[in-house]
C-alpha atoms as a PDB file:
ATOM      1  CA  UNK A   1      92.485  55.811 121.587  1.00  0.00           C
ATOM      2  CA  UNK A   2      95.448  56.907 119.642  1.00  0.00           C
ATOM      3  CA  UNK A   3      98.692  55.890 119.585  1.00  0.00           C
ATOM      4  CA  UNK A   4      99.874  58.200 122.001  1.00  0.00           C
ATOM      5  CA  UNK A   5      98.063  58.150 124.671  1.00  0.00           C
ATOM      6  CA  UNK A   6      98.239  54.495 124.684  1.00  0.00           C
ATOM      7  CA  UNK A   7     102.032  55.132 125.629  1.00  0.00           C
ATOM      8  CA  UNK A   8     100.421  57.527 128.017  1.00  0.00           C
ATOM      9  CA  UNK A   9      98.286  54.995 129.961  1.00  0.00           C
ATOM     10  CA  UNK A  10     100.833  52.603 129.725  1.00  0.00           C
ATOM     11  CA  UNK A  11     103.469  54.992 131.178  1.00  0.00           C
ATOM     12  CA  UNK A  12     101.508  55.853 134.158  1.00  0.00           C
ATOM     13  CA  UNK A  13     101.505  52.247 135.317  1.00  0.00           C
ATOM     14  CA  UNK A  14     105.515  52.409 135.631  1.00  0.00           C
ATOM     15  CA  UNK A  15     107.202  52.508 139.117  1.00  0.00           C
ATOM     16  CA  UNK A  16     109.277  56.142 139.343  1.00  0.00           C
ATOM     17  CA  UNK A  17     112.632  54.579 138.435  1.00  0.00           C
ATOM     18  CA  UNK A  18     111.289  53.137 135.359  1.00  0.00           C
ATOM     19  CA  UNK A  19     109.874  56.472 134.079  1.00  0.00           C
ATOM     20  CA  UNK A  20     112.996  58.384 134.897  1.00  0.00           C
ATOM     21  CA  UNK A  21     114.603  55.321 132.568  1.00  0.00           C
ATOM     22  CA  UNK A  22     112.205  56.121 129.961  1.00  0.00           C
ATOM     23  CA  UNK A  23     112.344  59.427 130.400  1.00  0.00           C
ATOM     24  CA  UNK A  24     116.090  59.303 129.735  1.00  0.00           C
ATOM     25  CA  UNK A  25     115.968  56.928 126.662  1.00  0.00           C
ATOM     26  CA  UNK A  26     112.823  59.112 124.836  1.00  0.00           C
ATOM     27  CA  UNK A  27     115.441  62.345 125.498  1.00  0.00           C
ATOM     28  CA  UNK A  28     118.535  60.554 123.929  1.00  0.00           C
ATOM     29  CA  UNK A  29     116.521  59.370 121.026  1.00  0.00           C
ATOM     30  CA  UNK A  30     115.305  62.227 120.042  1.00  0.00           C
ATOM     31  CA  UNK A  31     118.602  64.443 120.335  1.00  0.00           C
ATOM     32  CA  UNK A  32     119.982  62.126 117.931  1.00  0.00           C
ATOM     33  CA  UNK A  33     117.073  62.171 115.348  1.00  0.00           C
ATOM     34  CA  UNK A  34     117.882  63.779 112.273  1.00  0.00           C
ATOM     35  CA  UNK A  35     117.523  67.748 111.235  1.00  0.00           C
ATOM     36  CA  UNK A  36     113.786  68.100 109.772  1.00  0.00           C
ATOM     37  CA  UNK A  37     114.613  69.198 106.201  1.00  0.00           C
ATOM     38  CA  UNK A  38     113.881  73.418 105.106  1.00  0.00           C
ATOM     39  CA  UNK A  39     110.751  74.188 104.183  1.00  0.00           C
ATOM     40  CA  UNK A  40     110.615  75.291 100.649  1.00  0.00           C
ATOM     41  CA  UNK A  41     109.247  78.456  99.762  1.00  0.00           C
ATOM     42  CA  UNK A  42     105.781  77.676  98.782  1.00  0.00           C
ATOM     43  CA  UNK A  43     105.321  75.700 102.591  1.00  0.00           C
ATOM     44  CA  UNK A  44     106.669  79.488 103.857  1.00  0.00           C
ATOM     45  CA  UNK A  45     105.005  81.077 106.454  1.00  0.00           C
ATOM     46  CA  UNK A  46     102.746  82.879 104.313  1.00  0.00           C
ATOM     47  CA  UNK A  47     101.437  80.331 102.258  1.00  0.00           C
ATOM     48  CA  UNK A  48      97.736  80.355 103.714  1.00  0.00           C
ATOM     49  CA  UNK A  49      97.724  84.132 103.515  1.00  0.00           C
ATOM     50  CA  UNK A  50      98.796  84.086 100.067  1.00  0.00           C
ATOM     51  CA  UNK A  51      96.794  81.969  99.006  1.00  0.00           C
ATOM     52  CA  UNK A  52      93.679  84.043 100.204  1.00  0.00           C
ATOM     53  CA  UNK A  53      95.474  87.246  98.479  1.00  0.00           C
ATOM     54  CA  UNK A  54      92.538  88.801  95.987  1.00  0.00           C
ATOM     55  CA  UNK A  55      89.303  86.228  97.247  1.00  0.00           C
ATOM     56  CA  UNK A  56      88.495  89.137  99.832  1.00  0.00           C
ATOM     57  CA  UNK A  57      85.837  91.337  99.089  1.00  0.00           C
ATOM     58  CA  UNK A  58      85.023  95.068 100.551  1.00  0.00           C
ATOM     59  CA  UNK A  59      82.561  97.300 100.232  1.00  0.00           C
ATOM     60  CA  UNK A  60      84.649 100.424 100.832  1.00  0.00           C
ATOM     61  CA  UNK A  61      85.804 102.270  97.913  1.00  0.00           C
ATOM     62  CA  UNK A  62      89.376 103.655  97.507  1.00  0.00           C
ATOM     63  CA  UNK A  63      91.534 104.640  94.722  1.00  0.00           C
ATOM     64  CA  UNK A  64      92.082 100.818  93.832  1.00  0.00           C
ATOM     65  CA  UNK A  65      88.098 100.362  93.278  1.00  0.00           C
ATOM     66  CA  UNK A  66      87.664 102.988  90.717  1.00  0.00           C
ATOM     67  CA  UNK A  67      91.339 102.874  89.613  1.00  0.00           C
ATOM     68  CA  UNK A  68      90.381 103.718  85.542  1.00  0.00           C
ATOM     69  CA  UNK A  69      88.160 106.703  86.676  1.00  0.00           C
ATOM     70  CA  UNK A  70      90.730 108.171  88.496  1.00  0.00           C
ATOM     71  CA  UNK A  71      93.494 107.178  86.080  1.00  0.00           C
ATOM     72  CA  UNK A  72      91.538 109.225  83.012  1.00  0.00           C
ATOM     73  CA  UNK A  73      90.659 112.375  85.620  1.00  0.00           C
ATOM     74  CA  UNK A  74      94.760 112.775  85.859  1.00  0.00           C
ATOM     75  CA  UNK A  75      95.173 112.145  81.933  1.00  0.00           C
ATOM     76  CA  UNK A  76      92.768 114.498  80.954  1.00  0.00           C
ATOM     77  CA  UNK A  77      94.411 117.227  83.788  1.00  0.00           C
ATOM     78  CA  UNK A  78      97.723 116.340  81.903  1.00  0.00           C
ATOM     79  CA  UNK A  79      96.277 117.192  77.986  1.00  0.00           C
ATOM     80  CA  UNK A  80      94.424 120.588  79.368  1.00  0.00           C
ATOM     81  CA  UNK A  81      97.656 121.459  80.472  1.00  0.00           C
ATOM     82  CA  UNK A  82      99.456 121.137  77.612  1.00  0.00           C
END
């Protein structure tokens, strides 16, 4: 049983009034707890897709796939028209 829902258990066995006290004092504590510091920028919001970024595999074929064909078809269109 973890730590919280020991608290749990134990706040169920409380008589109203003494969870509206607790209720109260958990609300006041935590107002007064301290800013959680930035995250920096590599715990941003797209660290996990980031790190993924070029482990993905496709099988469909674009310009990207074949990049050096297609980069020698428009060289050798430039030197014939020359």
């Amino acid at each position: 049983m973890s730590a919280v829902e020991k608290l749990l258990e134990q706040a169920r066995r409380l008589s109203p009034g003494e969870r509206r006290r607790l209720l109260a004092r958990l609300e006041r504590s935590l107002s007064r707890e301290p800013a959680r510091p930035r995250r920096r920028a590599a715990e941003g919001p797209y660290t996990r897709s980031l790190a993924l970024a070029g482990t993905v595999h496709t099988s469909f074929s674009d310009v990207s796939s074949n990049k050096y064909g297609h980069v020698a078809e428009a060289a050798a269109g430039r030197r014939r028209d020359r």
